[in-house]
Protein backbone atom coordinates (compact mmCIF):
# COMPACT_ATOMS: atom_id res chain seq x y z
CA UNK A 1 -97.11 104.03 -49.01
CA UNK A 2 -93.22 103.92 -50.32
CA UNK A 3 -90.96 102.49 -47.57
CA UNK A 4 -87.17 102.70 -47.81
CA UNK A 5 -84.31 100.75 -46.36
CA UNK A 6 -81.24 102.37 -45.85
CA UNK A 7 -78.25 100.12 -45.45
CA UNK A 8 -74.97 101.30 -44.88
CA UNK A 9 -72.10 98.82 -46.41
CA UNK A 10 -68.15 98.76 -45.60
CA UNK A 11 -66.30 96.35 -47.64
CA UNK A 12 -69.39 93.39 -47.74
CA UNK A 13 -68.55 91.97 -50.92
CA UNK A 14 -68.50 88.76 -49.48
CA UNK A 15 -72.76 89.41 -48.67
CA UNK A 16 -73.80 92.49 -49.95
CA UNK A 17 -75.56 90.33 -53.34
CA UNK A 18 -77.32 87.56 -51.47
CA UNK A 19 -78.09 90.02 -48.75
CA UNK A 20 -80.04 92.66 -51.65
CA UNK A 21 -81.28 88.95 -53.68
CA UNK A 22 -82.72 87.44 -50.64
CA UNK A 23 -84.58 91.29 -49.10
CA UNK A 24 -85.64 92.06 -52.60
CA UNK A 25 -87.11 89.39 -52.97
CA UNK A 26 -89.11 89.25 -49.82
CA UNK A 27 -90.57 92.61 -50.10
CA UNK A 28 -91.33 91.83 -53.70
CA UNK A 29 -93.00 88.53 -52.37
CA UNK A 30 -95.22 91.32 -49.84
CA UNK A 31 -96.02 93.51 -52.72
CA UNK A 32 -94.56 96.90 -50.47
CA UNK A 33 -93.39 100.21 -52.39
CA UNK A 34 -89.81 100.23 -51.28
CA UNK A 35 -86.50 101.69 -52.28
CA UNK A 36 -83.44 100.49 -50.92
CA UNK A 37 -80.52 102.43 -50.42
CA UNK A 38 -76.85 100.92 -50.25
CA UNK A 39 -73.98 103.66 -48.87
CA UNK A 40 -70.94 102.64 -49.69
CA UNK A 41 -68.87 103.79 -46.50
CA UNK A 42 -65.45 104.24 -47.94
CA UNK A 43 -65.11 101.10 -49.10
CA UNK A 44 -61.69 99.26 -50.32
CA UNK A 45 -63.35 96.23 -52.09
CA UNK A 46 -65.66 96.04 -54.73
CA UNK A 47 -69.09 96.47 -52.65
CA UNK A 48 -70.27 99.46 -54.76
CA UNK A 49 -69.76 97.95 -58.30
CA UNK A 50 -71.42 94.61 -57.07
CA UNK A 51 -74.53 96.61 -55.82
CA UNK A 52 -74.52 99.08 -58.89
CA UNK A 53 -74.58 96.07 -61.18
CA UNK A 54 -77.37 94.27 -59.04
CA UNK A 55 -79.24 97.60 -59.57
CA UNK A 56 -78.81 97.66 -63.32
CA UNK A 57 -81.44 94.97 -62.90
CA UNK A 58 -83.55 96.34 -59.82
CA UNK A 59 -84.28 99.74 -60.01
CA UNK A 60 -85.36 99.95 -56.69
CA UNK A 61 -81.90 99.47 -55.60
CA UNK A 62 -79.71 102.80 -55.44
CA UNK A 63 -75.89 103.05 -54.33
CA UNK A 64 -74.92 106.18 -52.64
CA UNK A 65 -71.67 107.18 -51.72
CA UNK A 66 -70.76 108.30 -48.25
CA UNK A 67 -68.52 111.45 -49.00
CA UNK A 68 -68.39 112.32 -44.95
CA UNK A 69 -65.64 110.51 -42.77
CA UNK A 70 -65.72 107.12 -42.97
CA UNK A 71 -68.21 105.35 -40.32
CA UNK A 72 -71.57 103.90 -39.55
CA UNK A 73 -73.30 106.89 -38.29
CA UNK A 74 -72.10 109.27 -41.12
CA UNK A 75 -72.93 106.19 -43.74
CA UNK A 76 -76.79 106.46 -42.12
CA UNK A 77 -76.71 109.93 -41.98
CA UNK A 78 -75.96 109.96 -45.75
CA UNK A 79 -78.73 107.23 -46.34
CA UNK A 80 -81.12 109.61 -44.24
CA UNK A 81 -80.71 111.82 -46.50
CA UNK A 82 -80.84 110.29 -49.93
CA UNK A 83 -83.99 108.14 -48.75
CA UNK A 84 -87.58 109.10 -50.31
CA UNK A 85 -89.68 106.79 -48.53
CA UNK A 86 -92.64 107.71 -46.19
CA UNK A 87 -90.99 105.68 -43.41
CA UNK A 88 -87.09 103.97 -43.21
CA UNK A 89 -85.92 100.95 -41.28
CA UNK A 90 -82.34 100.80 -41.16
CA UNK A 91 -81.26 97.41 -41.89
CA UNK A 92 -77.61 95.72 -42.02
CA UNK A 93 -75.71 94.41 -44.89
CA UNK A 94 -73.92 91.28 -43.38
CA UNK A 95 -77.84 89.53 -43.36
CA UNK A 96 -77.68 89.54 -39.57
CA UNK A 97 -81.53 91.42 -39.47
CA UNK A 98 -84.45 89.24 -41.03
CA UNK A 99 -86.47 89.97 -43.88
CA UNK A 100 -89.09 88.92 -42.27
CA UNK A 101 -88.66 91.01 -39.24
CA UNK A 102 -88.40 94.07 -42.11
CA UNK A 103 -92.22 93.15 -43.31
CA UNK A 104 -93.54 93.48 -39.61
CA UNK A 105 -92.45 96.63 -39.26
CA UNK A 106 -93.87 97.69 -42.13
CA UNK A 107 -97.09 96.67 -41.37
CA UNK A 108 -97.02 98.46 -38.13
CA UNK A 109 -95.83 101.37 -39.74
CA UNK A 110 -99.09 100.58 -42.35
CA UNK A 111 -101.07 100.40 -39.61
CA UNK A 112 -100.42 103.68 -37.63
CA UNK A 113 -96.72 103.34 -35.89
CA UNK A 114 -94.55 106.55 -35.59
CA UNK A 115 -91.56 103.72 -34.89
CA UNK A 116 -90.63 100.04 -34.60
CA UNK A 117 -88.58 98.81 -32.43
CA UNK A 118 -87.18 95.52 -32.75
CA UNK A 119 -85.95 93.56 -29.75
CA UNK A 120 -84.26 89.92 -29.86
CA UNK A 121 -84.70 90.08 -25.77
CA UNK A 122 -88.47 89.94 -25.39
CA UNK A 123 -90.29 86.18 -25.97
CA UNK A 124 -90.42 85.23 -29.22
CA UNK A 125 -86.77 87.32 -30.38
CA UNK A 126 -83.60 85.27 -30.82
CA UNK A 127 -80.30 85.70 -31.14
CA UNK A 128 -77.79 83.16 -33.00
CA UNK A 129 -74.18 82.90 -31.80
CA UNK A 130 -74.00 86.12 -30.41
CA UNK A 131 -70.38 86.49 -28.90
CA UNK A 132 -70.72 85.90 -25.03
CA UNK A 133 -68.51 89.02 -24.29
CA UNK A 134 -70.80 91.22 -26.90
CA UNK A 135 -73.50 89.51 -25.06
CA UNK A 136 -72.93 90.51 -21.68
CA UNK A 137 -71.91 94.25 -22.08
CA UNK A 138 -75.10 94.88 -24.53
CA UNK A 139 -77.18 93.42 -21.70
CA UNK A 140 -75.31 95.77 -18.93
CA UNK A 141 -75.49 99.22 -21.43
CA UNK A 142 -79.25 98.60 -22.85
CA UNK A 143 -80.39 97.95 -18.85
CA UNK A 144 -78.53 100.91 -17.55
CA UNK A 145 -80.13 103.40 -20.80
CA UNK A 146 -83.67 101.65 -20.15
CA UNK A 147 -83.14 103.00 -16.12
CA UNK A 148 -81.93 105.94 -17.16
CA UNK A 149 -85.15 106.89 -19.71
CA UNK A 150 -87.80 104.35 -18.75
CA UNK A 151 -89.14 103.72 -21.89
CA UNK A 152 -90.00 100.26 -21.22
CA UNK A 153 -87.39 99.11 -24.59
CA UNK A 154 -84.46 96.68 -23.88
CA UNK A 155 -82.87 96.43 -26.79
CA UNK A 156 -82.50 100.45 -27.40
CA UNK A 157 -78.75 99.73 -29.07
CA UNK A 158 -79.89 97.63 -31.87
CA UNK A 159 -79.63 99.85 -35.45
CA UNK A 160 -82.67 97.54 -36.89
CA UNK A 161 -85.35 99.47 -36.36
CA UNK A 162 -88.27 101.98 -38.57
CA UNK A 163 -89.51 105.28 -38.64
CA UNK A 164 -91.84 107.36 -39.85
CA UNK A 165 -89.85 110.31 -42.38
CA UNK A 166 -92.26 112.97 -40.06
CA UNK A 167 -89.84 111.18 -37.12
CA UNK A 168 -86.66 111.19 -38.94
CA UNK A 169 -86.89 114.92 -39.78
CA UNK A 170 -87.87 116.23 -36.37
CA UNK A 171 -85.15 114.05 -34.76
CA UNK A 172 -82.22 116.18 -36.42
CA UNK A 173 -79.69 117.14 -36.79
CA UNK A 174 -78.27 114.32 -35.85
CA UNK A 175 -74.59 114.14 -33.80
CA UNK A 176 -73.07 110.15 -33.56
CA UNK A 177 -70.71 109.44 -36.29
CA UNK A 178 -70.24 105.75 -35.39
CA UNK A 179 -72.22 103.36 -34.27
CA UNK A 180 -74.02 105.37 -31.27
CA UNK A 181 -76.09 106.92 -34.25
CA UNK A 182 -78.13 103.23 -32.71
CA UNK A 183 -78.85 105.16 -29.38
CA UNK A 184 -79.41 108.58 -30.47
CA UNK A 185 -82.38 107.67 -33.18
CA UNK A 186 -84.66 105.92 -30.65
CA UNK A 187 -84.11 107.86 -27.82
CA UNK A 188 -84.71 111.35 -29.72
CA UNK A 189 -88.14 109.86 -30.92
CA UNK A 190 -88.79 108.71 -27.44
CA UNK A 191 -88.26 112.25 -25.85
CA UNK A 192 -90.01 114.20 -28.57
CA UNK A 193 -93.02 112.42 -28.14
CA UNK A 194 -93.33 109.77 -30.77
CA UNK A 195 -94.83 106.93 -30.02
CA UNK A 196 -93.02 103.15 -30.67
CA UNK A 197 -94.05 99.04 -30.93
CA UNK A 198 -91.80 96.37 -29.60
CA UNK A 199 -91.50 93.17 -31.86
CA UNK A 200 -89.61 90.42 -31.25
CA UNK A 201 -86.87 90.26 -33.72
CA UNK A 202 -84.11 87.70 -34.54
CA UNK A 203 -80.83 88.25 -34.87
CA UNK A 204 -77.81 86.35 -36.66
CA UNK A 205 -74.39 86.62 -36.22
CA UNK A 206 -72.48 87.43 -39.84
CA UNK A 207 -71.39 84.29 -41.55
CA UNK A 208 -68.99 86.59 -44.10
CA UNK A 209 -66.68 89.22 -43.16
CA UNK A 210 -66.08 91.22 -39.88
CA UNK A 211 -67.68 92.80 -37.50
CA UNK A 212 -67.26 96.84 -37.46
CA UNK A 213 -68.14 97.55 -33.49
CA UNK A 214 -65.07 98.07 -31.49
CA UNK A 215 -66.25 97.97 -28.33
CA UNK A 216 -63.19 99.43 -26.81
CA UNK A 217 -63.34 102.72 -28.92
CA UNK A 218 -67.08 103.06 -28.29
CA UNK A 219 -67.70 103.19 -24.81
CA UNK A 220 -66.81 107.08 -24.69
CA UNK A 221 -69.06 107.55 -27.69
CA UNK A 222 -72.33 106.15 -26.17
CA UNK A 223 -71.61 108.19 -22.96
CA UNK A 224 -71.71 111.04 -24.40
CA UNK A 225 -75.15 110.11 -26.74
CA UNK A 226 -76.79 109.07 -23.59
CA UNK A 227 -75.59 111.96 -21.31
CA UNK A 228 -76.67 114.24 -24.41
CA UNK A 229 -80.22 112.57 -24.99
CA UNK A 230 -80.60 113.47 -21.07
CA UNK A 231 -79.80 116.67 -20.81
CA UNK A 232 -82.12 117.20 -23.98
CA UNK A 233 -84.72 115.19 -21.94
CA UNK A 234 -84.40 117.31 -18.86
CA UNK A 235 -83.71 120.77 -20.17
CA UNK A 236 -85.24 120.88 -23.52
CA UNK A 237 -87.45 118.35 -24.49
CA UNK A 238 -90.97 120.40 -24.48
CA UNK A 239 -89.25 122.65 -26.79
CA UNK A 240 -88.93 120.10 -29.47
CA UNK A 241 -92.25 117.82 -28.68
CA UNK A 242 -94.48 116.56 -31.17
CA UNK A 243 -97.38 118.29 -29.89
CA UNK A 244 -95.59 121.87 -30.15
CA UNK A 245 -94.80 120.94 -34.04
């Protein structure tokens, strides 16, 4: 079984190498199949040419441009569909997921899993200098979507998680150009009748570089995700279920 990683990359020169040295490495160490596939997401450093030279030497490795509008949902999109993997985790550049965390999932995948879901809230997850303000709204919006669906998953706005490709390609097209792509991928598997595992995950805040989220500019754009995966729950959903496939 061939997994992929798709990782999408905005000016992370300052981690992108010891991020691909250290996950290479650890899925080497496993012995999985893997690919791993950097977008470049319009990037005004030198991200690209450091991961094209680290792939001169690691094949596995592939840089991808994203030629869409700049932003994480259109860099995943464009990883989605350069990917040729029997299942893809999404995993971030600044080194804030866990290899380690990476290898469970694909052993649950290995083992059966339409999707893994990690989650640094259940016992045995951690987070590491999470921003207090971050903190406290990511709480608030992952309770309110868990009411909303009640799919028993608290950590629904986390991008780290895997999926089966049959999951990925009965999940599009896909809408979120920014970072509620996080919301819309779950959620979609969850009303079209995939099933998931939780796993406790850890999490680590980036020790290079900034942070993309503005929270400010997103709050509109999960709204409308969330009020779309609804109406698709409540109008639609049998139409696009699993079990009609």
């Amino acid at each position: 079984m061939k997994f992929s990683v798709v990782m999408p990359a905005h000016n992370e020169e300052g981690c992108i190498g010891s991020t691909l040295e250290t996950l290479c490495a650890k899925l080497q160490e496993e012995g999985f199949s893997y690919e791993i596939v950097v977008v470049a997401d319009h990037c005004s450093d030198n991200t690209a040419q450091l991961v094209a030279k680290f792939a001169e030497a690691n094949p596995a490795v592939k840089c991808v441009e994203n030629h869409a509008k700049p932003g994480f949902g259109m860099a995943v999109r464009a990883g989605l569909d350069a990917y040729t993997g029997d299942a893809v985790a999404i995993f971030m550049a600044d080194a804030s997921d866990s290899p380690d965390d990476l290898c469970v999932y694909f052993r649950r995948i290995e083992a059966g899993a339409d999707c893994v879901f990690g989650s640094r809230f259940v016992p045995g997850g951690r987070v590491v200098d999470y921003p207090l303000h971050k903190l406290i709204l990511n709480r608030l919006g992952n309770w309110l979507i868990r009411m909303i669906f009640r799919h028993g998953l608290n950590d629904t706005t986390n991008a780290f998680k895997c999926y089966r490709r049959e999951v990925i390609d009965i999940c599009r097209p896909f809408l979120s150009p920014h970072f509620n792509l996080t919301v819309e991928l779950p959620l979609k598997s969850f009303i079209r009748g995939y099933g998931f595992e939780i796993v406790p995950i850890s999490w680590h805040n980036r020790k290079t570089g900034v942070s993309k989220l503005r929270i400010r500019e997103m709050g509109s754009k999960y709204f409308f995700i969330i009020l779309y995966c609804l109406l698709e729950k409540l109008m639609v959903s049998r139409d696009y279920h699993k079990d009609w496939n």
